[in-house]
N, C-alpha and C. Protein backbone atom coordinates (compact mmCIF):
# COMPACT_ATOMS: atom_id res chain seq x y z
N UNK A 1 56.28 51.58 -23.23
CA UNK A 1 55.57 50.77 -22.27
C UNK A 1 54.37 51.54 -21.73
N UNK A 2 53.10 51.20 -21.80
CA UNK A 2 52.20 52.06 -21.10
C UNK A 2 51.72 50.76 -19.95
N UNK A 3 52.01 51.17 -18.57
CA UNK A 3 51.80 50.25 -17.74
C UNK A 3 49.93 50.16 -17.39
N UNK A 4 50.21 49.01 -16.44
CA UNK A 4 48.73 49.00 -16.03
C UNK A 4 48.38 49.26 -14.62
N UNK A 5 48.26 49.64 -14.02
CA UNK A 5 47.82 49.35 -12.41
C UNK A 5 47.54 48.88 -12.15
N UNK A 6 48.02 48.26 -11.14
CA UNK A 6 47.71 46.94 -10.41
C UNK A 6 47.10 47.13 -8.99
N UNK A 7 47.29 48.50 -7.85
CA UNK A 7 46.85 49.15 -7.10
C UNK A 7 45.28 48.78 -6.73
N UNK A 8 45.52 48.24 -4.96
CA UNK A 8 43.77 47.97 -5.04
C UNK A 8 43.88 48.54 -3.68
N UNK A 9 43.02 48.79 -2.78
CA UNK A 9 42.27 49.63 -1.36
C UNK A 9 42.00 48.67 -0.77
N UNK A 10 42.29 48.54 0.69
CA UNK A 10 41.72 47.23 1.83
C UNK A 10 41.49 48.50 2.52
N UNK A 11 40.13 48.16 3.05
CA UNK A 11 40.21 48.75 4.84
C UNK A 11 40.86 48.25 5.84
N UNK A 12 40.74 48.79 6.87
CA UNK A 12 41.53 48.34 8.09
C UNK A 12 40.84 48.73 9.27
N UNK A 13 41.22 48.61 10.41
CA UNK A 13 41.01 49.40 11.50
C UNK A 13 41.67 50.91 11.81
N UNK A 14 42.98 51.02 10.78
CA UNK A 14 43.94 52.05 11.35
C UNK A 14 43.40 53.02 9.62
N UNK A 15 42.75 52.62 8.73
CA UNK A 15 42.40 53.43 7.68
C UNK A 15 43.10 52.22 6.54
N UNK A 16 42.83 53.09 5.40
CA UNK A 16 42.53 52.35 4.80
C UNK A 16 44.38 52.30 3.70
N UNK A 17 44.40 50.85 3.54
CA UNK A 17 46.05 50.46 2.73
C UNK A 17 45.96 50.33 1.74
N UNK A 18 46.68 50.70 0.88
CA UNK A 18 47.12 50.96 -0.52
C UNK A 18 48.08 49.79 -0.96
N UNK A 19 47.46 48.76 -1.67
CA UNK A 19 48.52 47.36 -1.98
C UNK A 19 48.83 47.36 -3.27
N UNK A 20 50.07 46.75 -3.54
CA UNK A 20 50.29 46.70 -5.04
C UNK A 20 51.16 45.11 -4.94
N UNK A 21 51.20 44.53 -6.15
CA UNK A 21 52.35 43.20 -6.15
C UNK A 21 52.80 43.48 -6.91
N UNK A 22 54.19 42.64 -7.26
CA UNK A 22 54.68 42.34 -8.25
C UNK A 22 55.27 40.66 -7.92
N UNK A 23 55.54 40.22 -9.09
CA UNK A 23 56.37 38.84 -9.02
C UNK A 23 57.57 39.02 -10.02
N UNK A 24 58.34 37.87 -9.21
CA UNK A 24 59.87 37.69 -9.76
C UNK A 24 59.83 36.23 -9.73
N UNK A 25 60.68 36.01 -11.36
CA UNK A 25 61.17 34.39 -11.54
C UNK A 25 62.86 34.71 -10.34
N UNK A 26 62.80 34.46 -9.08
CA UNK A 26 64.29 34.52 -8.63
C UNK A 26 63.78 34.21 -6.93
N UNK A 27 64.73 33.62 -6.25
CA UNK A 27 65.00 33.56 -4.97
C UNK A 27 64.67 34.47 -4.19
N UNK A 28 63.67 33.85 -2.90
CA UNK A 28 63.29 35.13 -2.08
C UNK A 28 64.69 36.28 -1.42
N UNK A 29 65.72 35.29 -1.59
CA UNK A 29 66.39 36.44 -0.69
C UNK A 29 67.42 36.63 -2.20
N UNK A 30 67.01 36.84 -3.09
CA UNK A 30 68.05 37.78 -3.95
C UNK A 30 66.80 38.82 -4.54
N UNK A 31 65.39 38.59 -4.08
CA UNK A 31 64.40 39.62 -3.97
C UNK A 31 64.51 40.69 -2.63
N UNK A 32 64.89 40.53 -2.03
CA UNK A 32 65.00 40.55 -0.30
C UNK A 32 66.44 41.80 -0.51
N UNK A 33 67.12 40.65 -1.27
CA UNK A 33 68.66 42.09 -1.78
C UNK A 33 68.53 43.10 -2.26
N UNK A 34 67.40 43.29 -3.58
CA UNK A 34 67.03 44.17 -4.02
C UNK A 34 66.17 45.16 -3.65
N UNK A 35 65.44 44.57 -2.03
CA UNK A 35 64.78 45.61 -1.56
C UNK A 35 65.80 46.22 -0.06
N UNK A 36 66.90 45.50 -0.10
CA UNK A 36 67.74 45.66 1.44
C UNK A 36 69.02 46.32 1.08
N UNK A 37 70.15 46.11 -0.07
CA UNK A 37 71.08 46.49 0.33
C UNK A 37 71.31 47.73 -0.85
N UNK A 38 72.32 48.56 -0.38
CA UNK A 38 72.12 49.81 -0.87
C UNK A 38 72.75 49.26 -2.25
N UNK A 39 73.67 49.20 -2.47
CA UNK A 39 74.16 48.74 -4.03
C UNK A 39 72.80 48.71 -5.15
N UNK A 40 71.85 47.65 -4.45
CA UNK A 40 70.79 47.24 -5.23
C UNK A 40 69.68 48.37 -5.22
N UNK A 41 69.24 48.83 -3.98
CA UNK A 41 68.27 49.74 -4.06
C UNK A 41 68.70 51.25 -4.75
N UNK A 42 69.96 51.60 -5.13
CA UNK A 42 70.27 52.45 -5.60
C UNK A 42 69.96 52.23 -7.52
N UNK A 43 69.74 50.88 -7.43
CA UNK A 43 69.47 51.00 -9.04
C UNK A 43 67.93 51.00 -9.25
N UNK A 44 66.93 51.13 -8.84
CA UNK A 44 65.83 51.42 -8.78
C UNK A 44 64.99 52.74 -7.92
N UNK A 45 65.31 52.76 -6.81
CA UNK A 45 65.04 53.58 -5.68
C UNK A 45 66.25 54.83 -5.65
N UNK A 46 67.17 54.34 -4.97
CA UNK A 46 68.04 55.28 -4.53
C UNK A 46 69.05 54.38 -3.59
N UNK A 47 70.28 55.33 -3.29
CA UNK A 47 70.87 54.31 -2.10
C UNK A 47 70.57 54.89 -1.37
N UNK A 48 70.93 54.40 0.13
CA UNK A 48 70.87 54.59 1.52
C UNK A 48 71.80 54.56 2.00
N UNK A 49 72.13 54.92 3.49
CA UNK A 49 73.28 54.81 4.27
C UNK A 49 72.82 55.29 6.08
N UNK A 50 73.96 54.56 6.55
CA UNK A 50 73.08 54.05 7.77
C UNK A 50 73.80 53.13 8.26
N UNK A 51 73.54 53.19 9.99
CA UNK A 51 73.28 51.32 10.67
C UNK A 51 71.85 50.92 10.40
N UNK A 52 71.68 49.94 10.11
CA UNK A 52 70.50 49.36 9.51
C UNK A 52 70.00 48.59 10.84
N UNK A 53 68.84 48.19 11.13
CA UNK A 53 67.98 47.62 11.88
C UNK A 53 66.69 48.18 12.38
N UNK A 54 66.38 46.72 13.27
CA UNK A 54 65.04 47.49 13.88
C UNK A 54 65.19 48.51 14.31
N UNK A 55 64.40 49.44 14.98
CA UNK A 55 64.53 50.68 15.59
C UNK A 55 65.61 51.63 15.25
N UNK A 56 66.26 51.98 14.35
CA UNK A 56 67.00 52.31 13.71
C UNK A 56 66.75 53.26 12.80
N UNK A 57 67.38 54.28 12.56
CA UNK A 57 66.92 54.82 11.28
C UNK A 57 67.81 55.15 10.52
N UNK A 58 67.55 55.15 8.89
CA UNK A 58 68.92 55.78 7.79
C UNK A 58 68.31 56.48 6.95
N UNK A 59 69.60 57.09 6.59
CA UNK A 59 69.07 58.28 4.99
C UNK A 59 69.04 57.33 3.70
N UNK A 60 67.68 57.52 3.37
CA UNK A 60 67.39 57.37 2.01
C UNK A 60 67.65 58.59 1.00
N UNK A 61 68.19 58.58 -0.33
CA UNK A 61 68.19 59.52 -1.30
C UNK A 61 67.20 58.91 -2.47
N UNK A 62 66.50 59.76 -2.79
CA UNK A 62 65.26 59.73 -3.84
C UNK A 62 66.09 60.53 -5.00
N UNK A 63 66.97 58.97 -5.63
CA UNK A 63 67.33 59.64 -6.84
C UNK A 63 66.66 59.78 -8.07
N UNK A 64 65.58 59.24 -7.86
CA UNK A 64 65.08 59.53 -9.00
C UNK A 64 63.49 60.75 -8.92
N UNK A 65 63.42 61.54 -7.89
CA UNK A 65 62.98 62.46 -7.41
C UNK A 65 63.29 63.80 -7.70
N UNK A 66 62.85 65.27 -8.20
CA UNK A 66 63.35 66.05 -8.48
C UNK A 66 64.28 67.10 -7.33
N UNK A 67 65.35 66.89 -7.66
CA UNK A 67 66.40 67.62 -6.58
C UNK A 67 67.36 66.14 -5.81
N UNK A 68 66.69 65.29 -6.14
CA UNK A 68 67.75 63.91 -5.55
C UNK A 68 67.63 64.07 -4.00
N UNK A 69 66.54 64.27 -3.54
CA UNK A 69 66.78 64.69 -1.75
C UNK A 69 66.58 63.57 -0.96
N UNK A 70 67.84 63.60 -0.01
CA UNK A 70 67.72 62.83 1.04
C UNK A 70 66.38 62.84 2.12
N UNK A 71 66.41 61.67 2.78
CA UNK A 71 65.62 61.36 3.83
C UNK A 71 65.57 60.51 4.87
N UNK A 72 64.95 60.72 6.24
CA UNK A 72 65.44 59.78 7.10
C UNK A 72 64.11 58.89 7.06
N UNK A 73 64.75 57.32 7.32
CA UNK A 73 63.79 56.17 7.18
C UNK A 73 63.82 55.50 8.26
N UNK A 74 62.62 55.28 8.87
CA UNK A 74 63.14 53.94 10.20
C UNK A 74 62.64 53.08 9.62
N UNK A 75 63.45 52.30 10.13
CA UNK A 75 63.10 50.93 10.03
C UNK A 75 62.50 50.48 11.28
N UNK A 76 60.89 50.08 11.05
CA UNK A 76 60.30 49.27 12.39
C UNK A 76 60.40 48.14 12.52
N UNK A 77 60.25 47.34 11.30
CA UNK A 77 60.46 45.96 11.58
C UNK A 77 61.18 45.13 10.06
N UNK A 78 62.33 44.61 10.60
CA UNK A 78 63.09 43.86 9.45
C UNK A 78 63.10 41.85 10.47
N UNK A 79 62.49 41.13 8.97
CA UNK A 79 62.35 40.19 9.11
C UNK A 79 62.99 39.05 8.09
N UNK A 80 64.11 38.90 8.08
CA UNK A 80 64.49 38.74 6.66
C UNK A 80 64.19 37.19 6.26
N UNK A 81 63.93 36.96 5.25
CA UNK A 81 63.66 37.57 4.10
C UNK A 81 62.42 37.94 3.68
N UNK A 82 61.45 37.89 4.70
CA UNK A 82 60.26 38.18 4.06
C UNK A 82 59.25 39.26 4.79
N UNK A 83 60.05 40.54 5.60
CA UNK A 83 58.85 41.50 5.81
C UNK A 83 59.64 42.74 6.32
N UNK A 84 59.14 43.57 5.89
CA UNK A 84 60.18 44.91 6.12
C UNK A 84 59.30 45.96 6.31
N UNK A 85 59.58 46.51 7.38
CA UNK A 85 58.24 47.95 7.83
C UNK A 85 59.16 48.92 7.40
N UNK A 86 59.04 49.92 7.44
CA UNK A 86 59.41 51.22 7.31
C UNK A 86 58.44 52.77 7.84
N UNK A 87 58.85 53.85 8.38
CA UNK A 87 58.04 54.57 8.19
C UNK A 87 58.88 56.40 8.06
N UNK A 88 58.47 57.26 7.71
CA UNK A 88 59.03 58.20 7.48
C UNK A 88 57.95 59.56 7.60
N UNK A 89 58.75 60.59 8.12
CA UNK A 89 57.58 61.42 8.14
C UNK A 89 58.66 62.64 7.81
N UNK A 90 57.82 63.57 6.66
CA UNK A 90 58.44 64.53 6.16
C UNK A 90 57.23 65.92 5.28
N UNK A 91 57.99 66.47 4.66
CA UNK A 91 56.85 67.72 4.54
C UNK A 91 55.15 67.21 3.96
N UNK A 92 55.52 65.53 2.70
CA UNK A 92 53.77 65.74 2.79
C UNK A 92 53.23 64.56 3.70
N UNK A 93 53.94 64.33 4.71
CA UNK A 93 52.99 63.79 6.15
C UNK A 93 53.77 62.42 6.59
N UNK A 94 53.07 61.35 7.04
CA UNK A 94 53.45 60.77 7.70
C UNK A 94 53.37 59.13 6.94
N UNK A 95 54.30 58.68 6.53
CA UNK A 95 54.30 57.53 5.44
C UNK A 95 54.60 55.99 6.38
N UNK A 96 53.87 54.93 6.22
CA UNK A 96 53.92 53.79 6.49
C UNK A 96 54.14 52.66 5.74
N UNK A 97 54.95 52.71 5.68
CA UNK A 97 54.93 51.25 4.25
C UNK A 97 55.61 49.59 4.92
N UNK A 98 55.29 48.86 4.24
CA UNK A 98 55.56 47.36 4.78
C UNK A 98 55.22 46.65 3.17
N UNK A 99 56.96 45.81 3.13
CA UNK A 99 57.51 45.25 2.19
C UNK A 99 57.35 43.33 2.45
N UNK A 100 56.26 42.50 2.21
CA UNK A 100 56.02 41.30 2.41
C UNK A 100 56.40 40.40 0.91
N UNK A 101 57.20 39.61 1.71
CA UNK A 101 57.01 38.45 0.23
C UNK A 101 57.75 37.26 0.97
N UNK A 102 56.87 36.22 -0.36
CA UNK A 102 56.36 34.91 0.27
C UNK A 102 57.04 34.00 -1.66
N UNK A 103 57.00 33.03 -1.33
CA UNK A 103 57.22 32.30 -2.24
C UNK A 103 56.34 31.30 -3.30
N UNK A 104 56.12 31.24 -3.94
CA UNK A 104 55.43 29.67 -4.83
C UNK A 104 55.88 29.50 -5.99
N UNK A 105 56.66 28.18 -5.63
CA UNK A 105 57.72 27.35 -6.20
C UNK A 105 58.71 28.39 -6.66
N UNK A 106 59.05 28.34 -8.04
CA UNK A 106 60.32 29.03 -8.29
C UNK A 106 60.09 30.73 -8.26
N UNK A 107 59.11 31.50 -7.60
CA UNK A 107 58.72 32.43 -8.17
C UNK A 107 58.46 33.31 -6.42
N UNK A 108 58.79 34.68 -6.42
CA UNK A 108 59.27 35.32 -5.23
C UNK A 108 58.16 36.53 -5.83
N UNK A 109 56.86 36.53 -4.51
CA UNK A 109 55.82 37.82 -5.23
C UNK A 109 56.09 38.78 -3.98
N UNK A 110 56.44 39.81 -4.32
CA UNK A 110 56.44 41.13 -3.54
C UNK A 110 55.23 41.33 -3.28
N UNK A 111 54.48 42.04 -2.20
CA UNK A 111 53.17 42.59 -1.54
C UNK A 111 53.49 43.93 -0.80
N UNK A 112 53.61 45.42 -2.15
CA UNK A 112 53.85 46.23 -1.12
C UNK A 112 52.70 46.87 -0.12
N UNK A 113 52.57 47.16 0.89
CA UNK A 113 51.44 47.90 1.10
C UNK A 113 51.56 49.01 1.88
N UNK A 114 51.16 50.39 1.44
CA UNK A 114 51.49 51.63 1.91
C UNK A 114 50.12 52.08 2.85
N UNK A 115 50.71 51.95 4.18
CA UNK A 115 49.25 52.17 5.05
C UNK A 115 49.08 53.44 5.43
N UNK A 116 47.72 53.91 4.54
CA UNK A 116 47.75 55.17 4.80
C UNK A 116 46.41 55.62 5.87
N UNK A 117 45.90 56.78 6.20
CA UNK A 117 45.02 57.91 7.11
C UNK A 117 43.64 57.71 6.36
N UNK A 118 44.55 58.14 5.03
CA UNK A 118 43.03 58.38 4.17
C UNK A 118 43.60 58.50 2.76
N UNK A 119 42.60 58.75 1.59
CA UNK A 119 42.63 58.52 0.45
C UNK A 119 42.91 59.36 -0.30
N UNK A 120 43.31 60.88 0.53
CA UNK A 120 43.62 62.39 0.22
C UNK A 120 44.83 62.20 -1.18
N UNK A 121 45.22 62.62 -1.91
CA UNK A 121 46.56 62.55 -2.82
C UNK A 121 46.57 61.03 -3.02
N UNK A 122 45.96 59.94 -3.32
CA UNK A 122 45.97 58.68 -3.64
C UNK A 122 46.04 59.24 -5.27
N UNK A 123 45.80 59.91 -6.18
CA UNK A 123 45.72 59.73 -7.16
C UNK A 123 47.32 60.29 -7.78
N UNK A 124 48.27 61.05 -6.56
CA UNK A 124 49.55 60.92 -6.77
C UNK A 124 50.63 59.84 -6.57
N UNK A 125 50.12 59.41 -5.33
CA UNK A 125 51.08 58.24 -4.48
C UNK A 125 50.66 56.83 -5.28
N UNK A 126 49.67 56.83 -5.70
CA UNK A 126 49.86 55.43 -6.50
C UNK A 126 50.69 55.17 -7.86
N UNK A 127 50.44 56.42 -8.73
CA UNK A 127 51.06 55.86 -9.89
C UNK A 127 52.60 56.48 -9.37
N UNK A 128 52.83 57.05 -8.36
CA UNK A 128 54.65 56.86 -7.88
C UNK A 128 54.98 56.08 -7.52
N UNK A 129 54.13 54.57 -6.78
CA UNK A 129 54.48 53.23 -6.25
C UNK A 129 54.55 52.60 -7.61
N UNK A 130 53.73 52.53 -8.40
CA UNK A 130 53.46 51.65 -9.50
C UNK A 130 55.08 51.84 -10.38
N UNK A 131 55.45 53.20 -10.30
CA UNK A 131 56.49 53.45 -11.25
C UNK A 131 57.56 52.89 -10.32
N UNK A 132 57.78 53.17 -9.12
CA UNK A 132 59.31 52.50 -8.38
C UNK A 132 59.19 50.73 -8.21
N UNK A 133 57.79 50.29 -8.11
CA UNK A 133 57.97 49.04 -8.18
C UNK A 133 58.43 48.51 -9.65
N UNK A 134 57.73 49.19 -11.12
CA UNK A 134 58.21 48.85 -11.92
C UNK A 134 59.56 49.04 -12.62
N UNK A 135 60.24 50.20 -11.78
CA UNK A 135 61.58 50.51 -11.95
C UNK A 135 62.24 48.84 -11.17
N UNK A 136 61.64 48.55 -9.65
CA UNK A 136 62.63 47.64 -9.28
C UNK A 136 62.61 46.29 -10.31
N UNK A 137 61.35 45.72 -10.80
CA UNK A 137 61.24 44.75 -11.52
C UNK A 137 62.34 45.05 -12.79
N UNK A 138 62.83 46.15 -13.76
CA UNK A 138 63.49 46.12 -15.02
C UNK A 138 64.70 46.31 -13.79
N UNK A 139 64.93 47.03 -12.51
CA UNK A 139 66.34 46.49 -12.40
C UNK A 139 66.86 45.09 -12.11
N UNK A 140 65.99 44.22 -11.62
CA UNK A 140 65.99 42.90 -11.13
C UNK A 140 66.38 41.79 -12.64
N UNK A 141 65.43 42.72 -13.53
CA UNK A 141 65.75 41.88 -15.10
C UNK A 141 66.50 42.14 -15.92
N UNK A 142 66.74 43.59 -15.44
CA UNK A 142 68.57 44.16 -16.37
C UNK A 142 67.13 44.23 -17.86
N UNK A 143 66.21 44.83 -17.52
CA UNK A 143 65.62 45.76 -18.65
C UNK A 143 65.56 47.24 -18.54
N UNK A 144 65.09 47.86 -19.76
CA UNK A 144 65.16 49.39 -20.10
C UNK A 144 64.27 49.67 -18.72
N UNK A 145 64.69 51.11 -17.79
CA UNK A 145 63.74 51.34 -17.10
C UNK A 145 62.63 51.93 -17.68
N UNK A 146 61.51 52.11 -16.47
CA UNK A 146 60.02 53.06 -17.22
C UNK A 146 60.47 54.36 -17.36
N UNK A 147 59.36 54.90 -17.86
CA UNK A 147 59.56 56.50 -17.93
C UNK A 147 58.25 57.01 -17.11
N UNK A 148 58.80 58.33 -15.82
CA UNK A 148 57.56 58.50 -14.71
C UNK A 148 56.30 58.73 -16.02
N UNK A 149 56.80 59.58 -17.05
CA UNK A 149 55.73 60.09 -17.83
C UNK A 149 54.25 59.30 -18.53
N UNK A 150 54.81 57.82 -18.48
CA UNK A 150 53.59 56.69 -18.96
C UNK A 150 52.87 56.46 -17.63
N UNK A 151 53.36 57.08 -16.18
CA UNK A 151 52.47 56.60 -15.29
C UNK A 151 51.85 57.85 -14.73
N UNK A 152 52.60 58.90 -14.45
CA UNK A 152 51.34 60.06 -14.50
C UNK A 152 51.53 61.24 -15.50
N UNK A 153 50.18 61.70 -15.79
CA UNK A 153 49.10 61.40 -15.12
C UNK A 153 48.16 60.60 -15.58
N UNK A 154 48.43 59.60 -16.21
CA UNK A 154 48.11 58.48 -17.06
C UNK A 154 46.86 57.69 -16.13
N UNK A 155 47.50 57.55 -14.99
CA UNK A 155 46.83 56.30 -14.17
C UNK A 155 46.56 57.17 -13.02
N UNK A 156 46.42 58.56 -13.01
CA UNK A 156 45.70 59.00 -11.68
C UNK A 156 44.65 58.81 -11.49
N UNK A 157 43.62 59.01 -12.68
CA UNK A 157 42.31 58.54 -12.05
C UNK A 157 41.70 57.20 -11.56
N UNK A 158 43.00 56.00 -12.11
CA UNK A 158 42.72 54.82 -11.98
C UNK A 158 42.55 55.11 -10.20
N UNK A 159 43.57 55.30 -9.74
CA UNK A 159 43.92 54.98 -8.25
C UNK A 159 43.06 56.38 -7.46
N UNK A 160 42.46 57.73 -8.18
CA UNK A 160 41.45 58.32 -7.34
C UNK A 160 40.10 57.30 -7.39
N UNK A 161 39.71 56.29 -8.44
CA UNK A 161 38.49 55.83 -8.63
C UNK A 161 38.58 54.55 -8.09
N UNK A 162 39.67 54.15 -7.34
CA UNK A 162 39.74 52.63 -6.90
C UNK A 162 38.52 52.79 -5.35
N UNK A 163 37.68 51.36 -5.72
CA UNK A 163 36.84 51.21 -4.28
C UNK A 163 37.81 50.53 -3.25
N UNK A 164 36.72 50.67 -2.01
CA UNK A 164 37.47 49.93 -1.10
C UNK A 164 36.92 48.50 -0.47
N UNK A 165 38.21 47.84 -0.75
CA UNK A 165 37.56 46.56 -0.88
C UNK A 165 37.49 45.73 0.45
């Protein structure tokens, strides 16, 4: 599989966000499962464990990360089924992400968007979104997963050379 990037740049007021989609032929909230309960996020992501909610925070494990290391995640805002904040701050800084999806007709499109400071290491953090979103899509379809190796450093320069739109 050599993927493509899909990764585009919005400004903002707070700096500038890092968006990616994907779509699913399936129900917003059996999309919603695969981004919420640990069973499911452990086959793409990692599991978690935790009381779950707003203001809340749990350990995530990045199993597919070298060393499998845990981490703590808050959750800022859970809206189910369609919007999930998160934020985490650990040795390389301070991470914001927000999980949106919306429906048309039979078809459930994810909108991740990772709000970042600035554009510093964008040419790492994108093709690592591109690869866990495309890990969640083959777990959602019960296909072969990717391999990190077709996405970097394959597509770093895509996402250092992206404008801002």
């Amino acid at each position: 599989m050599t993927p493509i990037p899909s990764g585009r740049l919005f400004g903002t007021a707070d700096g500038p966000d890092l968006v990616l989609t994907r779509e699913f032929r399936a129900p917003i909230e059996d999309v919603w499962a695969s981004l919420t309960e640990p069973d499911r996020t452990a086959r793409w992501y990692g599991p978690w464990k935790g009381e779950a909610g707003p203001g809340r925070s749990i350990q995530v494990q990045l199993a597919y990360e070298e060393g499998t290391p845990w981490s703590e995640l808050r959750i800022d805002v859970c809206e189910p089924p369609r919007r999930l904040a998160v934020s985490t701050r650990d040795e390389y800084g301070h991470w914001r992400l927000e999980l949106l999806l919306s429906t048309q007709g039979d078809r459930t499109e994810l909108r991740f968007v990772h709000h970042l400071t600035d554009t510093a290491g964008i040419g790492e953090v994108g093709p690592g979104w591109e690869y866990y979103l495309d890990r969640l899509v083959a777990a959602h379809e019960e296909t072969p997963m990717p391999s990190f190796d077709a996405y970097y450093p394959a597509t770093k320069a895509y996402f250092e050379q992206l404008p801002l739109a």
